[in-house]
C-alpha atoms as a PDB file:
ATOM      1  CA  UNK A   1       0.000   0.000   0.000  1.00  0.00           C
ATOM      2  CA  UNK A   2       1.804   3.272  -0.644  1.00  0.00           C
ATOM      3  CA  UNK A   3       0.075   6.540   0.732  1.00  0.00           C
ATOM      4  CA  UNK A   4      -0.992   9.759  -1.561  1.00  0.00           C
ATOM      5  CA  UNK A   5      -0.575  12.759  -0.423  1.00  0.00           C
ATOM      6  CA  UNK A   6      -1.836  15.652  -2.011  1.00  0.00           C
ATOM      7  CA  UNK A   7      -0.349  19.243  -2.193  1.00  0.00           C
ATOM      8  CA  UNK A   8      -3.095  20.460  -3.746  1.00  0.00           C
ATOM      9  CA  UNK A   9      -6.062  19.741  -2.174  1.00  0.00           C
ATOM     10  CA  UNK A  10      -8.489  21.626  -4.084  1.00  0.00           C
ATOM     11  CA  UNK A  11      -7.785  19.774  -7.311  1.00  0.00           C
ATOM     12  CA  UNK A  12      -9.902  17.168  -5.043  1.00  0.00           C
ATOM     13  CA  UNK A  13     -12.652  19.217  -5.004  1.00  0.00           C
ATOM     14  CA  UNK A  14     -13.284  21.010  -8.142  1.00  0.00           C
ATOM     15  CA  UNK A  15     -15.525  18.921 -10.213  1.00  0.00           C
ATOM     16  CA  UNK A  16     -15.222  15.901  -8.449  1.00  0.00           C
ATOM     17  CA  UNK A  17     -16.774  17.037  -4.728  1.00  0.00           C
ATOM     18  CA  UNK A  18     -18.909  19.814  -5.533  1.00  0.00           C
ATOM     19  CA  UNK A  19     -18.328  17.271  -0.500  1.00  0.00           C
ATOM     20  CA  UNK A  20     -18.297  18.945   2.572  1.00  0.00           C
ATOM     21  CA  UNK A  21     -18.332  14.962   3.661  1.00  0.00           C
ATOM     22  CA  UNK A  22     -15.606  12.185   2.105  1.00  0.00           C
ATOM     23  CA  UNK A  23     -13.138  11.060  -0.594  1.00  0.00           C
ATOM     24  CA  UNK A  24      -9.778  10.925  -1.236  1.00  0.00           C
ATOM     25  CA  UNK A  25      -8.621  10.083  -4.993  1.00  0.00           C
ATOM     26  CA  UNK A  26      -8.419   6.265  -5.095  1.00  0.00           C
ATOM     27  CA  UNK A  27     -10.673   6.335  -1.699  1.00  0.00           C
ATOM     28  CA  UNK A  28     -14.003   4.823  -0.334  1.00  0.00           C
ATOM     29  CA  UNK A  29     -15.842   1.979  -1.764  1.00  0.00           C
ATOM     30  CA  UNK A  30     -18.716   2.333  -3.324  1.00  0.00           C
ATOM     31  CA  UNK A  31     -20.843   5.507  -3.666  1.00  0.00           C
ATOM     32  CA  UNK A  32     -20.462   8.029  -1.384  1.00  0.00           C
ATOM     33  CA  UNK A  33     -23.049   8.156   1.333  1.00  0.00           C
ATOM     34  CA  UNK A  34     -25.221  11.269  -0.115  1.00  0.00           C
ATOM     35  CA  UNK A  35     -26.069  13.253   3.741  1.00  0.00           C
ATOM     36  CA  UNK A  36     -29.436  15.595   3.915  1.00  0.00           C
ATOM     37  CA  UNK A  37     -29.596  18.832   4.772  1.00  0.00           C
ATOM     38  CA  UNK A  38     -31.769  20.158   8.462  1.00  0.00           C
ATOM     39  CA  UNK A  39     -35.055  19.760   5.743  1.00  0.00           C
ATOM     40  CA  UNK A  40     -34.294  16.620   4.450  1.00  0.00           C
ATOM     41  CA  UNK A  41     -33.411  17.394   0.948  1.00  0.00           C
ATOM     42  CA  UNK A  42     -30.523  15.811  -0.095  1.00  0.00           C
ATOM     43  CA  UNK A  43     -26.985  17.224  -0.399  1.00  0.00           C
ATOM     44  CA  UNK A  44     -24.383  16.946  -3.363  1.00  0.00           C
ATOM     45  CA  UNK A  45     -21.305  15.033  -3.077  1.00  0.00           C
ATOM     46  CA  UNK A  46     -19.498  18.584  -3.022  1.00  0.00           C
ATOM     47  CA  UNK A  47     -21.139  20.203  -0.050  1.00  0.00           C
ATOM     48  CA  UNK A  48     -20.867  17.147   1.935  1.00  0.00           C
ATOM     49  CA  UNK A  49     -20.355  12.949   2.052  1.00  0.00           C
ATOM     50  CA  UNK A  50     -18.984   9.845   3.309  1.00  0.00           C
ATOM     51  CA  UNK A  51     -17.065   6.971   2.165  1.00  0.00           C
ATOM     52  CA  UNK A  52     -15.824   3.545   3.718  1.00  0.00           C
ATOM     53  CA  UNK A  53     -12.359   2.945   3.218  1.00  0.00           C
ATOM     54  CA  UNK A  54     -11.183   0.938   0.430  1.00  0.00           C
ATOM     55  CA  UNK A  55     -10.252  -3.050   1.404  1.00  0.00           C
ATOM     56  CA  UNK A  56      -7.261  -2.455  -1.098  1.00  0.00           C
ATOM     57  CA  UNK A  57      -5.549  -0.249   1.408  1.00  0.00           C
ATOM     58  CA  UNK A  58      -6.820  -2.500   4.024  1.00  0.00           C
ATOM     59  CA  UNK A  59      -8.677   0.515   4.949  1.00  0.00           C
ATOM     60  CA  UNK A  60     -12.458  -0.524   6.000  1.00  0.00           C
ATOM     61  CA  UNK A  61     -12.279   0.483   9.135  1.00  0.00           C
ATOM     62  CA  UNK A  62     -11.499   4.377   8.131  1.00  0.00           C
ATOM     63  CA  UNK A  63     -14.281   6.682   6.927  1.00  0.00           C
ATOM     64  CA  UNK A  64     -13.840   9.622   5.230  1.00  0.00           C
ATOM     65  CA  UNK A  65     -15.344  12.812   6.008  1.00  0.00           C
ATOM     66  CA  UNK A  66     -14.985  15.838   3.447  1.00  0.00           C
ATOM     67  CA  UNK A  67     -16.425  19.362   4.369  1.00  0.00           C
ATOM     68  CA  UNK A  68     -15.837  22.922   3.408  1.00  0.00           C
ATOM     69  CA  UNK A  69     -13.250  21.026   0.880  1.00  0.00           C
ATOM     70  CA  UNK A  70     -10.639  19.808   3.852  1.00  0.00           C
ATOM     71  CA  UNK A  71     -10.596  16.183   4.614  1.00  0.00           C
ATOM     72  CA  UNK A  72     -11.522  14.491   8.148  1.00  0.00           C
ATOM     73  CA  UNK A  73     -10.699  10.652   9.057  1.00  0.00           C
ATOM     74  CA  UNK A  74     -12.300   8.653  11.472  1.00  0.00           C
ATOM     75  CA  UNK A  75      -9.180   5.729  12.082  1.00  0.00           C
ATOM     76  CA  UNK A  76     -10.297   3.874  15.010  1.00  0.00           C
ATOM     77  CA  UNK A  77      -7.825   0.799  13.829  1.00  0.00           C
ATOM     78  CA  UNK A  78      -4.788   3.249  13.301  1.00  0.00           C
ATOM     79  CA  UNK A  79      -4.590   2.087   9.418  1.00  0.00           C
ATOM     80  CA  UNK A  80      -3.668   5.215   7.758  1.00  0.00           C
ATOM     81  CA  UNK A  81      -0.819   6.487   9.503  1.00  0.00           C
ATOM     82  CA  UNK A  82      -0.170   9.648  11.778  1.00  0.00           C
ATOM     83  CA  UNK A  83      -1.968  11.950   9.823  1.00  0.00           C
ATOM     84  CA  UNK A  84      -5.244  11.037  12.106  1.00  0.00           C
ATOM     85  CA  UNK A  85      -3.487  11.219  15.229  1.00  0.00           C
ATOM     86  CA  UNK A  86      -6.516  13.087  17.140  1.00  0.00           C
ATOM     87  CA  UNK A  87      -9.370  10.608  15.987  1.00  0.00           C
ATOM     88  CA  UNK A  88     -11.416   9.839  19.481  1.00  0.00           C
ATOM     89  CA  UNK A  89     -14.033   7.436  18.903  1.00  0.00           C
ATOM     90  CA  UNK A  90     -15.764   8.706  22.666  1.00  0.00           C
ATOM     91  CA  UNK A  91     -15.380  12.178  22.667  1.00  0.00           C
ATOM     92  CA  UNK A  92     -17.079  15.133  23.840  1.00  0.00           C
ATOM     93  CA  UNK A  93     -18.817  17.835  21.569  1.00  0.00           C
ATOM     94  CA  UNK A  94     -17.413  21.012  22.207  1.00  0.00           C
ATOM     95  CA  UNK A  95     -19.483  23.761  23.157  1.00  0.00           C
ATOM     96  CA  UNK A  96     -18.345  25.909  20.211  1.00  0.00           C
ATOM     97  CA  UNK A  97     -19.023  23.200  17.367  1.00  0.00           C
ATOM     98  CA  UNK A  98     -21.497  24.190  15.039  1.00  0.00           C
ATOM     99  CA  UNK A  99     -24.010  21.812  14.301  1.00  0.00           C
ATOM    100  CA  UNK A 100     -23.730  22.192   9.962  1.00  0.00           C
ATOM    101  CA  UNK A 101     -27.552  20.737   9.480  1.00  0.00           C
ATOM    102  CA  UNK A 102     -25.982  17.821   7.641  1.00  0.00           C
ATOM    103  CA  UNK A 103     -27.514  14.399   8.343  1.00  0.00           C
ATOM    104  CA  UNK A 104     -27.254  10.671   7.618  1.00  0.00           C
ATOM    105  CA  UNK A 105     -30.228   8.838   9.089  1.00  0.00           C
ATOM    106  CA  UNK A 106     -29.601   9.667  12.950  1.00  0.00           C
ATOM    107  CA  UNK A 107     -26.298  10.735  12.828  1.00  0.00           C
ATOM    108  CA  UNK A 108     -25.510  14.441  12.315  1.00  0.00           C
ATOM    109  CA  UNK A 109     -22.400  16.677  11.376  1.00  0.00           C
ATOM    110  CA  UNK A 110     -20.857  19.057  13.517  1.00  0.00           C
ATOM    111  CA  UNK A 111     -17.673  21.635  12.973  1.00  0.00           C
ATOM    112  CA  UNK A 112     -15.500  22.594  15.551  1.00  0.00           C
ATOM    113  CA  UNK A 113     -15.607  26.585  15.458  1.00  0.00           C
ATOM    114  CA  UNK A 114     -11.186  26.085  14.492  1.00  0.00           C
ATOM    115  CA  UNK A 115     -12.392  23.518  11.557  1.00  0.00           C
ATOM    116  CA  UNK A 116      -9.766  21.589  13.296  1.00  0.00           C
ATOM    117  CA  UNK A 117     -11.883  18.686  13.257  1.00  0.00           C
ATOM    118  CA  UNK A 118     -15.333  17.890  12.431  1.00  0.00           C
ATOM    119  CA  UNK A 119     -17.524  15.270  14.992  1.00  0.00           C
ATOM    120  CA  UNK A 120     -19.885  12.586  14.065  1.00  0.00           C
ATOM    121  CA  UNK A 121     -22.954  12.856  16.380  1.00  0.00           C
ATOM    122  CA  UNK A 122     -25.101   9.856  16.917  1.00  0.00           C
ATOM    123  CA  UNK A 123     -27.549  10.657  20.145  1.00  0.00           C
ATOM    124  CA  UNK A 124     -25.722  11.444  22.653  1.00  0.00           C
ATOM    125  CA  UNK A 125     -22.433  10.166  21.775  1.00  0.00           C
ATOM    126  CA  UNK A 126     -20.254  12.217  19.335  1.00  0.00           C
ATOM    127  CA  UNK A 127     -17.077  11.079  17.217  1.00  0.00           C
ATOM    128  CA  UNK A 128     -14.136  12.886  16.819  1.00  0.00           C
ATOM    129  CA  UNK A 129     -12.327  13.286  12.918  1.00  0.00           C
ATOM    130  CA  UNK A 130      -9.728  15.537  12.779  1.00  0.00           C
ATOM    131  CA  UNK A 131      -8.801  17.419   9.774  1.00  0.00           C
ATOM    132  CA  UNK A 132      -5.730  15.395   7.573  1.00  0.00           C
ATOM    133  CA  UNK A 133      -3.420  18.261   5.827  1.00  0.00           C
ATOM    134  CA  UNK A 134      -2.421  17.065   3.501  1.00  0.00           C
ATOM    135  CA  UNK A 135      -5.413  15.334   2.273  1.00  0.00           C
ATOM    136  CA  UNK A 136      -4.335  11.430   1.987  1.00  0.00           C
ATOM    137  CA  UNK A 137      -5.481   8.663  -0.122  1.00  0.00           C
ATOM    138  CA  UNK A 138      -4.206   5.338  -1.362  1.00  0.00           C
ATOM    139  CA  UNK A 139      -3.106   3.876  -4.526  1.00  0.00           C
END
């Protein structure tokens, strides 16, 4: 598995992630999980989405996050590397995150107020992802 890392992360976005949710090139399996915004209309791939890792990078475990085009990782298995050191699977929602109106079923998307990391809120519990500079994907 060899690691991507991009130095130009908007060449990510333009066209391809029109995402404020997930996908790194070569990234995620599948489609990307469309979220809905506070009404329940649905959101495009470039404002905001998820994605599984890929089970060619031995990934699965990861998911991708993309918003306001920066990338967040959720690596509870430590797959990826260092670049998601800062990933807390129990953590606790700041008082300052902003909850973006972005949903997937009962799971909603919050930013810090830094945009260091972005939290995955199911109920009561929330997920930490913190923001990977530069964005990472695998080949």
């Amino acid at each position: 598995m060899r690691v991507r890392h991009s130095r130009n992360p908007g060449h990510l976005w333009h066209g391809f992630l029109p995402s404020a949710l997930l996908l790194a090139a070569g990234c995620g399996r599948g489609n990307p999980e469309l979220l809905t915004d506070a009404n329940g209309k649905r959101v495009t791939e470039g404002i905001a989405s998820l994605r599984h890792g890929p089970a060619h990078c031995e990934w699965e475990s990861a998911t991708f996050v993309y918003f306001e085009g920066q990338q967040y990782i959720a690596d509870p298995d430590g797959k990826i590397g260092a670049s998601t050191a800062g990933y807390e699977r129990r953590a606790s929602l700041p008082t300052d995150a902003t909850d973006t109106g972005y949903r997937s079923g009962r799971t909603r998307l919050y930013v810090a107020a830094d945009k260091a990391a972005v939290y995955l809120v199911h109920g009561s519990a929330a997920e930490r992802l913190p923001v990977v500079t530069p964005m990472v994907g695998c080949t």
